[in-house]
PDB file of N, CA and C in Angstrom:
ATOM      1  N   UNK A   1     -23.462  52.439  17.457  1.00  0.00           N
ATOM      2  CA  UNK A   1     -24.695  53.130  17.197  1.00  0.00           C
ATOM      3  C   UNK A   1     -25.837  52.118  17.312  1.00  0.00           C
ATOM      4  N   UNK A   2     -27.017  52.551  17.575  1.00  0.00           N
ATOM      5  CA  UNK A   2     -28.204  51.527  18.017  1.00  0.00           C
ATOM      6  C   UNK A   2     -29.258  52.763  17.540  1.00  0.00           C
ATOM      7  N   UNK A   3     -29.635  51.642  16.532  1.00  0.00           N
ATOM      8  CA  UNK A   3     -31.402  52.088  16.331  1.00  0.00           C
ATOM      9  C   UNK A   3     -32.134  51.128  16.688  1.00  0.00           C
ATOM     10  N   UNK A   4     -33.136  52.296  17.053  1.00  0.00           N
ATOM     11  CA  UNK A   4     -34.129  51.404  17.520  1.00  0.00           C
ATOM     12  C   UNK A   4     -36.083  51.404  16.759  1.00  0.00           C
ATOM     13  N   UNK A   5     -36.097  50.184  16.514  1.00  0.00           N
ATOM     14  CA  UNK A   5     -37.346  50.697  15.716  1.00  0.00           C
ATOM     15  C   UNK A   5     -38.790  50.042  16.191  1.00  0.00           C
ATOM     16  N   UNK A   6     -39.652  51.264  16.317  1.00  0.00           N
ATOM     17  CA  UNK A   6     -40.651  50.505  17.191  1.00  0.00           C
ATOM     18  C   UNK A   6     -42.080  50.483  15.941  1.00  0.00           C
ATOM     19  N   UNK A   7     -42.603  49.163  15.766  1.00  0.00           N
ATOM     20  CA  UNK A   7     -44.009  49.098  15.330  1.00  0.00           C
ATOM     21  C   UNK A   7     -45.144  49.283  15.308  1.00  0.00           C
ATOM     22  N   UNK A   8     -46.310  50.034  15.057  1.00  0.00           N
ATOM     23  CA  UNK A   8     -47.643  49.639  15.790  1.00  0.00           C
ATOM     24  C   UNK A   8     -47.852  48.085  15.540  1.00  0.00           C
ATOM     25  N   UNK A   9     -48.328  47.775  16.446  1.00  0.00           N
ATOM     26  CA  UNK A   9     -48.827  46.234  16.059  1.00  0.00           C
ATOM     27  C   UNK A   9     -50.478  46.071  16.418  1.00  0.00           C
ATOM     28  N   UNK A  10     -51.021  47.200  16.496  1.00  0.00           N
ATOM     29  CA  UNK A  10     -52.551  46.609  16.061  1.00  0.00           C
ATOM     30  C   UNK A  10     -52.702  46.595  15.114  1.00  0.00           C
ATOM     31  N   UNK A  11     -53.743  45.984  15.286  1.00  0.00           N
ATOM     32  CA  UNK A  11     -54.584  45.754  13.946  1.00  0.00           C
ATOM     33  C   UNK A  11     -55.228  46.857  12.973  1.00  0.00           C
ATOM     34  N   UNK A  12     -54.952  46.559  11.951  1.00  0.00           N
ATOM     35  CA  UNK A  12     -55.210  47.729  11.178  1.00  0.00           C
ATOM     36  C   UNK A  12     -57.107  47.282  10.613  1.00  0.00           C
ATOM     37  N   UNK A  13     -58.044  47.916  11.290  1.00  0.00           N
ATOM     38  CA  UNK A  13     -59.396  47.281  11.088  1.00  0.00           C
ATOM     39  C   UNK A  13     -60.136  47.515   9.402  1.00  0.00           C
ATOM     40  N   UNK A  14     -59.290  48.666   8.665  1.00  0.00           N
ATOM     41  CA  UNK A  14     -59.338  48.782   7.264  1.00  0.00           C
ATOM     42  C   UNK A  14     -59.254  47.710   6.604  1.00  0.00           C
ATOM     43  N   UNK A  15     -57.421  47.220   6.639  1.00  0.00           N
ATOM     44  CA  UNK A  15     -57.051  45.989   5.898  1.00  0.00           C
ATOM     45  C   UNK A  15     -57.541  45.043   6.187  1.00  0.00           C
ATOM     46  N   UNK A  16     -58.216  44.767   7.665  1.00  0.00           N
ATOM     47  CA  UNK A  16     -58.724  43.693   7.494  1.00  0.00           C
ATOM     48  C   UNK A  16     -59.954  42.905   6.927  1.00  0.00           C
ATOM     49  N   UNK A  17     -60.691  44.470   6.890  1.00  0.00           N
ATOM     50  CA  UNK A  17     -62.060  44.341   6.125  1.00  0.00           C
ATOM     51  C   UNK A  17     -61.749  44.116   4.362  1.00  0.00           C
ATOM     52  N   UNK A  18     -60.782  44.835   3.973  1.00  0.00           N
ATOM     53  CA  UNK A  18     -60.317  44.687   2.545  1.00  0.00           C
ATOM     54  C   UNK A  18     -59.869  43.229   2.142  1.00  0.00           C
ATOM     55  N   UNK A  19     -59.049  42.748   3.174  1.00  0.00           N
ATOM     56  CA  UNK A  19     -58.817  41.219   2.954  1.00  0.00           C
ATOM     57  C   UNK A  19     -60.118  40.025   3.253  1.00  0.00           C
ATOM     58  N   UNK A  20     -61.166  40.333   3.732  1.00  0.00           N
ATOM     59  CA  UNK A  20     -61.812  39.705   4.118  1.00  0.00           C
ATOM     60  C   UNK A  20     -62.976  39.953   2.740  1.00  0.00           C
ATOM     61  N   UNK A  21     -63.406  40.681   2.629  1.00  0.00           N
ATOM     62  CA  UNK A  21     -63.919  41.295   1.147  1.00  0.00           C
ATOM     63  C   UNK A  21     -63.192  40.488  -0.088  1.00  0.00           C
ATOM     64  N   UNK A  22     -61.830  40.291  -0.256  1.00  0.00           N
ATOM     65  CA  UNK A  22     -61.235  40.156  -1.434  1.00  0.00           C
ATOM     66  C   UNK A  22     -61.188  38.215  -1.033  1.00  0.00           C
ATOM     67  N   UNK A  23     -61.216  37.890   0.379  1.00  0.00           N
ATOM     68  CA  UNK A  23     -61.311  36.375  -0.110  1.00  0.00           C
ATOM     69  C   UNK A  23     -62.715  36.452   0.181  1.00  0.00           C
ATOM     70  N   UNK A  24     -64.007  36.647   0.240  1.00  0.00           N
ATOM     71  CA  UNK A  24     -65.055  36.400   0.369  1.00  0.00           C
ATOM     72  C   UNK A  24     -65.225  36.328  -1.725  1.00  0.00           C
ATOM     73  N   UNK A  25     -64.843  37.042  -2.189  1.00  0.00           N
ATOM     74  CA  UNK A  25     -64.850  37.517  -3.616  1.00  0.00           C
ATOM     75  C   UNK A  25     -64.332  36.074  -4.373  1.00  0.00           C
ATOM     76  N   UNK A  26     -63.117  35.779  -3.587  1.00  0.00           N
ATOM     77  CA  UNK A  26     -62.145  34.732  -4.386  1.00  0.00           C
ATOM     78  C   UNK A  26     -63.484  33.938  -4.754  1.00  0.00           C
ATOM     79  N   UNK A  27     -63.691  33.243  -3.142  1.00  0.00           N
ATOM     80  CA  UNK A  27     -64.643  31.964  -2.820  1.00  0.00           C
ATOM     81  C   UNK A  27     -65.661  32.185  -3.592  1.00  0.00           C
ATOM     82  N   UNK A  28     -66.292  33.278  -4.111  1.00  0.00           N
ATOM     83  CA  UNK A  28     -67.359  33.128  -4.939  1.00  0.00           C
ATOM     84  C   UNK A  28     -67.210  33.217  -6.496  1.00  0.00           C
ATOM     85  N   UNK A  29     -66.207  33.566  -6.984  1.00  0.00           N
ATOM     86  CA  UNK A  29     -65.625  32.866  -8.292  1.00  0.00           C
ATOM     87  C   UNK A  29     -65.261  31.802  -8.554  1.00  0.00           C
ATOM     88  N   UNK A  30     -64.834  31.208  -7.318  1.00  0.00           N
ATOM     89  CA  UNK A  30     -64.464  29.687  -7.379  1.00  0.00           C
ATOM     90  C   UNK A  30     -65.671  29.109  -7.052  1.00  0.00           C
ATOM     91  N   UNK A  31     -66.134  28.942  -6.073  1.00  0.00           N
ATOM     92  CA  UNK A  31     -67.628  27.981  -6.570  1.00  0.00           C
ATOM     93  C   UNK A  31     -68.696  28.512  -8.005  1.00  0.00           C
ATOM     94  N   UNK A  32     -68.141  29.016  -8.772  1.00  0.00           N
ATOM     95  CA  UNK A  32     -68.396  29.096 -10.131  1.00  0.00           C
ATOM     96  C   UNK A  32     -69.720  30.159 -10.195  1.00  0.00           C
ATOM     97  N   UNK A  33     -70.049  30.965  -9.779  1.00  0.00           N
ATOM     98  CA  UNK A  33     -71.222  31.977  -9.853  1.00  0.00           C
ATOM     99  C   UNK A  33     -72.449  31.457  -9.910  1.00  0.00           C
ATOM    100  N   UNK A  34     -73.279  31.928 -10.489  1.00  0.00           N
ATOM    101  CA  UNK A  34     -74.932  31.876 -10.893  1.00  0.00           C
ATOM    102  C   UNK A  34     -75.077  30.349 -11.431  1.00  0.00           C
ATOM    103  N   UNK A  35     -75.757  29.882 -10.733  1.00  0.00           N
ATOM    104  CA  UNK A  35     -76.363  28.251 -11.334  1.00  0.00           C
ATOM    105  C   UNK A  35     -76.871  28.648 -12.959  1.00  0.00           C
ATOM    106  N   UNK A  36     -76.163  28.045 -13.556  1.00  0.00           N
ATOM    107  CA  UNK A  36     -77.057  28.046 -15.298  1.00  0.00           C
ATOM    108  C   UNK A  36     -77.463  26.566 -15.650  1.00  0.00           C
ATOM    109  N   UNK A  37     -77.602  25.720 -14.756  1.00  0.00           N
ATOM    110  CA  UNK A  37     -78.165  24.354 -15.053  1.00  0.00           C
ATOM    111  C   UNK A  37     -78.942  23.451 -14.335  1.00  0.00           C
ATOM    112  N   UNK A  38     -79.722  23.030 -14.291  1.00  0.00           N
ATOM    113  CA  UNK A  38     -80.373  22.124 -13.356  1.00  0.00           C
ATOM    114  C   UNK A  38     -80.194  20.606 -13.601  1.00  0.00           C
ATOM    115  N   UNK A  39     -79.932  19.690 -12.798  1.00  0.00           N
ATOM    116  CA  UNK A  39     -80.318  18.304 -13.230  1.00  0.00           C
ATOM    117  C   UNK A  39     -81.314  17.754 -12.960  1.00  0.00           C
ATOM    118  N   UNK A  40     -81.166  17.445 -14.060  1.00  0.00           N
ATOM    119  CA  UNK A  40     -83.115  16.315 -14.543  1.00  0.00           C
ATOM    120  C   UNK A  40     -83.558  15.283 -13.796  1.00  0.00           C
ATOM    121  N   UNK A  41     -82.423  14.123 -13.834  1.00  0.00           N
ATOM    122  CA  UNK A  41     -82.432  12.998 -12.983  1.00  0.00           C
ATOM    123  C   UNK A  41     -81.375  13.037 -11.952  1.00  0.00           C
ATOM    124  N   UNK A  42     -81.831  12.199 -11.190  1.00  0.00           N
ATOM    125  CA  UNK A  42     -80.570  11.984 -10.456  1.00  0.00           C
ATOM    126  C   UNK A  42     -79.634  11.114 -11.139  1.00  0.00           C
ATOM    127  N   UNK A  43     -77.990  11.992 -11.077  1.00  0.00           N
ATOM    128  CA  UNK A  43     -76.912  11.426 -12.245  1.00  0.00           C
ATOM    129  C   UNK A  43     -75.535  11.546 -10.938  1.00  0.00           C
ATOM    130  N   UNK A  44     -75.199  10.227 -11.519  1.00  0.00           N
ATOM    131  CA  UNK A  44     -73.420  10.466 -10.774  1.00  0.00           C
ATOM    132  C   UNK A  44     -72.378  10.975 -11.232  1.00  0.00           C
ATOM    133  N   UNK A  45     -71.684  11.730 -10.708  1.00  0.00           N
ATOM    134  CA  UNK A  45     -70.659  12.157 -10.923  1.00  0.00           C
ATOM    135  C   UNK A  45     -69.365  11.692 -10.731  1.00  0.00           C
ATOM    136  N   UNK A  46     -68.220  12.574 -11.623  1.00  0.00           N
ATOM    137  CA  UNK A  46     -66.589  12.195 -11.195  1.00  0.00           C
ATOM    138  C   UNK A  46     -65.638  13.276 -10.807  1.00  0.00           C
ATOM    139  N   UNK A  47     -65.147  13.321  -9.986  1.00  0.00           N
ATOM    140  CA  UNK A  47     -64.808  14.257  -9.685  1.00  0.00           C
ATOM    141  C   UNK A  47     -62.990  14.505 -10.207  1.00  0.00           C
ATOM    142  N   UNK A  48     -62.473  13.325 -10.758  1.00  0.00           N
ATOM    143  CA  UNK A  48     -61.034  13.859 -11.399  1.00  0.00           C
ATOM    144  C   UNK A  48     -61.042  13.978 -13.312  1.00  0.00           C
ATOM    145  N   UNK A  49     -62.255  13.305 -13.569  1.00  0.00           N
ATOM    146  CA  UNK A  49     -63.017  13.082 -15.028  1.00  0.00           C
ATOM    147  C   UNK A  49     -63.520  11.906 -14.923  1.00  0.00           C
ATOM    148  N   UNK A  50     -64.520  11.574 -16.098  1.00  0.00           N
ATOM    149  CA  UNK A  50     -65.494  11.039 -17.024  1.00  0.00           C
ATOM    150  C   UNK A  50     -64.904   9.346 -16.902  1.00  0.00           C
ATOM    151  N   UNK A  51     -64.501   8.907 -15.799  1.00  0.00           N
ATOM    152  CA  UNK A  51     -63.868   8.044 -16.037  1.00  0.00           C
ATOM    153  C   UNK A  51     -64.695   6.525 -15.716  1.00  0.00           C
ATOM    154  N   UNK A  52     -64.810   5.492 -16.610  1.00  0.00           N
ATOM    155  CA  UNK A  52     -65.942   4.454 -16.042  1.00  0.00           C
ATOM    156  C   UNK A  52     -65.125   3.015 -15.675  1.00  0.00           C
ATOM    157  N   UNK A  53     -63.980   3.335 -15.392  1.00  0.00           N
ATOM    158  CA  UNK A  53     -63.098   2.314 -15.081  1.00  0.00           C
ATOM    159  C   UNK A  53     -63.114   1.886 -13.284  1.00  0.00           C
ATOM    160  N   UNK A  54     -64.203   2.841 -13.073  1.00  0.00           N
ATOM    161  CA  UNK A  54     -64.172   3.033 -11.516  1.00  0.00           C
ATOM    162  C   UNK A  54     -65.427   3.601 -11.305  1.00  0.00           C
ATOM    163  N   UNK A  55     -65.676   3.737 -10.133  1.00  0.00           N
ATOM    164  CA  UNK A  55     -67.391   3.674  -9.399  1.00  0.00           C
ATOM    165  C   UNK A  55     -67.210   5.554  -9.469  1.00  0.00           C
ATOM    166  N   UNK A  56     -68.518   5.720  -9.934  1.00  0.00           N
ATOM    167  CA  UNK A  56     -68.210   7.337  -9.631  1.00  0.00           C
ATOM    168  C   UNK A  56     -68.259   7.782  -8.344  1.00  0.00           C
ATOM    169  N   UNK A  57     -67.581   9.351  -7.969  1.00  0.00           N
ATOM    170  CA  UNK A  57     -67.141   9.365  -6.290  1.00  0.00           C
ATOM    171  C   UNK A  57     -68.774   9.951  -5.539  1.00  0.00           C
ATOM    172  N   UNK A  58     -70.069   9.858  -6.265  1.00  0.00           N
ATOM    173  CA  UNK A  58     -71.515  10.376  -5.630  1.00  0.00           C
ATOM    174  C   UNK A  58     -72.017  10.311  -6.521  1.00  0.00           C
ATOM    175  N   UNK A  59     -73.239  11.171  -6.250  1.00  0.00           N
ATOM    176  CA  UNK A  59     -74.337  11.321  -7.156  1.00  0.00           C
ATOM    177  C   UNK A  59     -75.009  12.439  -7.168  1.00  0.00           C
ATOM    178  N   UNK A  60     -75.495  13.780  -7.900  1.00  0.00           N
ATOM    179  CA  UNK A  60     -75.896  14.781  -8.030  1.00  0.00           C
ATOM    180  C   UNK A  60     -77.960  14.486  -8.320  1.00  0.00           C
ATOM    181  N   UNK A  61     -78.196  14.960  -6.991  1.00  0.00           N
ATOM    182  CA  UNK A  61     -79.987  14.830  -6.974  1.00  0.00           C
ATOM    183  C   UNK A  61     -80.589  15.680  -8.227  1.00  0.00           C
ATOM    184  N   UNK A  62     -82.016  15.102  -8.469  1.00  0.00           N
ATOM    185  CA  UNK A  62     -82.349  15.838  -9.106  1.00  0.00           C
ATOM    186  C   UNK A  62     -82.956  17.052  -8.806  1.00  0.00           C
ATOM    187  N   UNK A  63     -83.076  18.213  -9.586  1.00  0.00           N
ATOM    188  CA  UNK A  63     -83.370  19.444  -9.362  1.00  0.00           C
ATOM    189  C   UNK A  63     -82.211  20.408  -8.644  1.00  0.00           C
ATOM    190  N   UNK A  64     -80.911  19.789  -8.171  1.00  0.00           N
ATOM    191  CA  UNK A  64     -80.081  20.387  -8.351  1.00  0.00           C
ATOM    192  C   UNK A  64     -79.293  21.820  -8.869  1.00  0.00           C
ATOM    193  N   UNK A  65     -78.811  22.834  -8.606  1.00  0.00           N
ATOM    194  CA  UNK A  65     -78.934  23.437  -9.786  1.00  0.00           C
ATOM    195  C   UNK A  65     -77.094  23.892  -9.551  1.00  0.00           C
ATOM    196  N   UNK A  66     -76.617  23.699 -11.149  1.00  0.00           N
ATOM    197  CA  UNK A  66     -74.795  23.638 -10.790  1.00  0.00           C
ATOM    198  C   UNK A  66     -74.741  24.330 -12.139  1.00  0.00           C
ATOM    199  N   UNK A  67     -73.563  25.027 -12.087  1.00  0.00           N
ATOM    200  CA  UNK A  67     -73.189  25.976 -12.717  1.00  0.00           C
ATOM    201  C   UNK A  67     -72.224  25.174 -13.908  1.00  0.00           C
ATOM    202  N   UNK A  68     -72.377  25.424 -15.832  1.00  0.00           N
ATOM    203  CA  UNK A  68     -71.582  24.985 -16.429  1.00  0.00           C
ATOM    204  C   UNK A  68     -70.387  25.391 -16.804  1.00  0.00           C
ATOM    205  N   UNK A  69     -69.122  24.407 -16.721  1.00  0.00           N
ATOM    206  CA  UNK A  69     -67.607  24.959 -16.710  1.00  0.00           C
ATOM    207  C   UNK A  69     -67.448  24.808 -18.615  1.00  0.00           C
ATOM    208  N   UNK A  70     -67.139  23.515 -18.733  1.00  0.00           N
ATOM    209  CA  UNK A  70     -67.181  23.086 -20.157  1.00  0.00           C
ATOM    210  C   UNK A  70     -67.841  21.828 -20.489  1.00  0.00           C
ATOM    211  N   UNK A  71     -68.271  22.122 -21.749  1.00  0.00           N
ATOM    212  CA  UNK A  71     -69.371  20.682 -22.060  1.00  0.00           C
ATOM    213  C   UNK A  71     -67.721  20.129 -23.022  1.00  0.00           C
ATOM    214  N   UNK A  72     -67.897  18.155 -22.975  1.00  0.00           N
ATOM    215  CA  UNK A  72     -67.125  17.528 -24.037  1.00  0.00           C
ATOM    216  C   UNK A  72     -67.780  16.454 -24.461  1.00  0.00           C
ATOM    217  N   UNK A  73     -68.502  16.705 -25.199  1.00  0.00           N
ATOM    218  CA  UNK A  73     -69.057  15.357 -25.634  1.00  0.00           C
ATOM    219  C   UNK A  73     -69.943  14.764 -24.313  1.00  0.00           C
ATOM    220  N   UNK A  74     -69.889  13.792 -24.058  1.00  0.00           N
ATOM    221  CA  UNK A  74     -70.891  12.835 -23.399  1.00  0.00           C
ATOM    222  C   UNK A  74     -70.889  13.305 -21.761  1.00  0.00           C
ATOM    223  N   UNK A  75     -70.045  14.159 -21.587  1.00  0.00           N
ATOM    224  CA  UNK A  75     -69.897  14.644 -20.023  1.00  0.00           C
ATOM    225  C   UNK A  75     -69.321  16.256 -20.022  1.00  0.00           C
ATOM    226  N   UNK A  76     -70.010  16.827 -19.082  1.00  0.00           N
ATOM    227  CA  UNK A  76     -70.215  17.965 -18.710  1.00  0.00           C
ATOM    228  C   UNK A  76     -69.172  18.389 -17.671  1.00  0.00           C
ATOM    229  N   UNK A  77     -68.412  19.233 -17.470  1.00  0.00           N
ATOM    230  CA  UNK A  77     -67.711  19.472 -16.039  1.00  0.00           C
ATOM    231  C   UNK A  77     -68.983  20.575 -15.845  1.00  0.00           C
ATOM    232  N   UNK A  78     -68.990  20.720 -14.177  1.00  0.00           N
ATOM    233  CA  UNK A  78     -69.712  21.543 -13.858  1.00  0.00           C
ATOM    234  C   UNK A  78     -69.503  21.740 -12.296  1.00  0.00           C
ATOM    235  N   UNK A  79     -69.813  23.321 -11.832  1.00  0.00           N
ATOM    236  CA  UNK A  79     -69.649  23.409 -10.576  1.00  0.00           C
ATOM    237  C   UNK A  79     -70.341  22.653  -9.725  1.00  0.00           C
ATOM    238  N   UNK A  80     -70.619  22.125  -8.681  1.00  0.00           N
ATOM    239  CA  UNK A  80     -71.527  21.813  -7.769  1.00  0.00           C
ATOM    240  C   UNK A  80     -71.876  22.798  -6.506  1.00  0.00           C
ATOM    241  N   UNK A  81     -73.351  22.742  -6.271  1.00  0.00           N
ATOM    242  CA  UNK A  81     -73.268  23.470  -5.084  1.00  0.00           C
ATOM    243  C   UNK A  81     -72.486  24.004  -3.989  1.00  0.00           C
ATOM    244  N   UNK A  82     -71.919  23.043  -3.559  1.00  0.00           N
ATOM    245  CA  UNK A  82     -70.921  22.932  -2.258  1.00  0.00           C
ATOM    246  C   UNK A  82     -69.193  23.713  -2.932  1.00  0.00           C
ATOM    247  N   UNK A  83     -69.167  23.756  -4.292  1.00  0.00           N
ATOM    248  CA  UNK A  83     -67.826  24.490  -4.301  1.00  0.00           C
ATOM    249  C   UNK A  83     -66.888  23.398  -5.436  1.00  0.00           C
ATOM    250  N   UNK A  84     -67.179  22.535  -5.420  1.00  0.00           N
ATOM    251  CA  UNK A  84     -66.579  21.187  -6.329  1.00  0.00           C
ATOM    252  C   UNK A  84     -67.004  21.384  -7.695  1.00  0.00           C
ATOM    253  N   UNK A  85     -66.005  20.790  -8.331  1.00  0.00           N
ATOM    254  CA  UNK A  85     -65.621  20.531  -9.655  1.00  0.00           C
ATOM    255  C   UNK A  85     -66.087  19.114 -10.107  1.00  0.00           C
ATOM    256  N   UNK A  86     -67.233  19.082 -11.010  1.00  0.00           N
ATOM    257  CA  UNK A  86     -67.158  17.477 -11.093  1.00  0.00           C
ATOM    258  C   UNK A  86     -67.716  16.961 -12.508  1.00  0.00           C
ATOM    259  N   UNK A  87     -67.509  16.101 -12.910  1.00  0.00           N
ATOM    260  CA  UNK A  87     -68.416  15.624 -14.774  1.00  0.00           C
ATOM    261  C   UNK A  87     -69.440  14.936 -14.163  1.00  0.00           C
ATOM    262  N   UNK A  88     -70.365  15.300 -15.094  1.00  0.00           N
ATOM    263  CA  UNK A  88     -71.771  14.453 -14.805  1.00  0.00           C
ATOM    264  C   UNK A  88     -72.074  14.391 -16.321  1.00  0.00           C
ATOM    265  N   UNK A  89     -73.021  13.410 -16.664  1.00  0.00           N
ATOM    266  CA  UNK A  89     -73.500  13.484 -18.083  1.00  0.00           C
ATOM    267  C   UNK A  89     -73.866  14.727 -18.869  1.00  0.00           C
ATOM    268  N   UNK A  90     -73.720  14.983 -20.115  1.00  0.00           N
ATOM    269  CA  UNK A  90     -74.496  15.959 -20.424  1.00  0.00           C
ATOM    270  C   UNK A  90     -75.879  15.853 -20.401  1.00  0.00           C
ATOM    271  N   UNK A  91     -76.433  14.870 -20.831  1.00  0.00           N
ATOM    272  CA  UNK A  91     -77.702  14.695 -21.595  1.00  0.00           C
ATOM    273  C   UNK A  91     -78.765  15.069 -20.441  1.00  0.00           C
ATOM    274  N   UNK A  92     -77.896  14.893 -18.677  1.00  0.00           N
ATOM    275  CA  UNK A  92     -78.689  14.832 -17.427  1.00  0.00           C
ATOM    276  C   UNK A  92     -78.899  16.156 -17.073  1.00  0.00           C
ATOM    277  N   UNK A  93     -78.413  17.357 -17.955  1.00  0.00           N
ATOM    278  CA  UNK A  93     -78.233  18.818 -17.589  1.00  0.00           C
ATOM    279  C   UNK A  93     -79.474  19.920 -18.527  1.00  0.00           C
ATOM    280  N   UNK A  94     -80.116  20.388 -17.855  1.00  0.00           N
ATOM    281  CA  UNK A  94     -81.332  21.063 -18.681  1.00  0.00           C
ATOM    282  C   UNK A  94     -80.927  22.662 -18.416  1.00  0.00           C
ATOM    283  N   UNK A  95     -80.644  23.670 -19.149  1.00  0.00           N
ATOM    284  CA  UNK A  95     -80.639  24.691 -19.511  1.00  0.00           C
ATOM    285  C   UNK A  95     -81.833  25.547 -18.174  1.00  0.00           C
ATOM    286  N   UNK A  96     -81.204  26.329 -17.213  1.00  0.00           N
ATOM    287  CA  UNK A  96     -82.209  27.204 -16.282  1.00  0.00           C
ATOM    288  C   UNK A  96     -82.490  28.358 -17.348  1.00  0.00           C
ATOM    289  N   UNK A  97     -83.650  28.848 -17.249  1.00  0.00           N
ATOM    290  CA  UNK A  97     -84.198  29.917 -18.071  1.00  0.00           C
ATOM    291  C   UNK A  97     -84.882  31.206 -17.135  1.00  0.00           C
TER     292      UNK A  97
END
């Protein structure tokens, strides 16, 4: 006995708009939403943590504006423009209103 089974194989132009929608969605939860912070000065950042045993990996300009993840004491994680995760000082972060 032989079956035989045949596919459509176009493209289904629905799903693809639905998948394209749902990672357009991801990417904008992950670069962390609405800026709620600006920086004051220009401050460097770290991008694995707060660490001063080593040169930080840049520097965040001022007027900047990056979204806050969690404050700990003396350093801030916070989104950056571009999509990154990084600590910068707190004290360098002013509240957008």
């Amino acid at each position: 006995m032989t079956i035989h089974v045949t596919h459509d194989l176009k493209p289904n132009l629905g799903w693809a708009v639905a998948l394209l929608l749902c990672a357009l969605l991801l990417a904008g939860c992950q670069a962390g939403g609405r800026a709620t912070h600006t920086v004051a000065t220009e401050t460097p950042f770290y991008l694995d943590g707060p660490q001063q045993a080593r040169p930080p990996d840049g520097a965040v300009a001022a007027g900047t504006r990056v979204t806050l993840v969690s404050a700990a004491g003396s350093y801030t994680q916070v989104v950056l423009p571009d999509g990154r995760r990084a600590y910068v000082a707190t004290d360098s972060l002013k509240p957008l209103r």
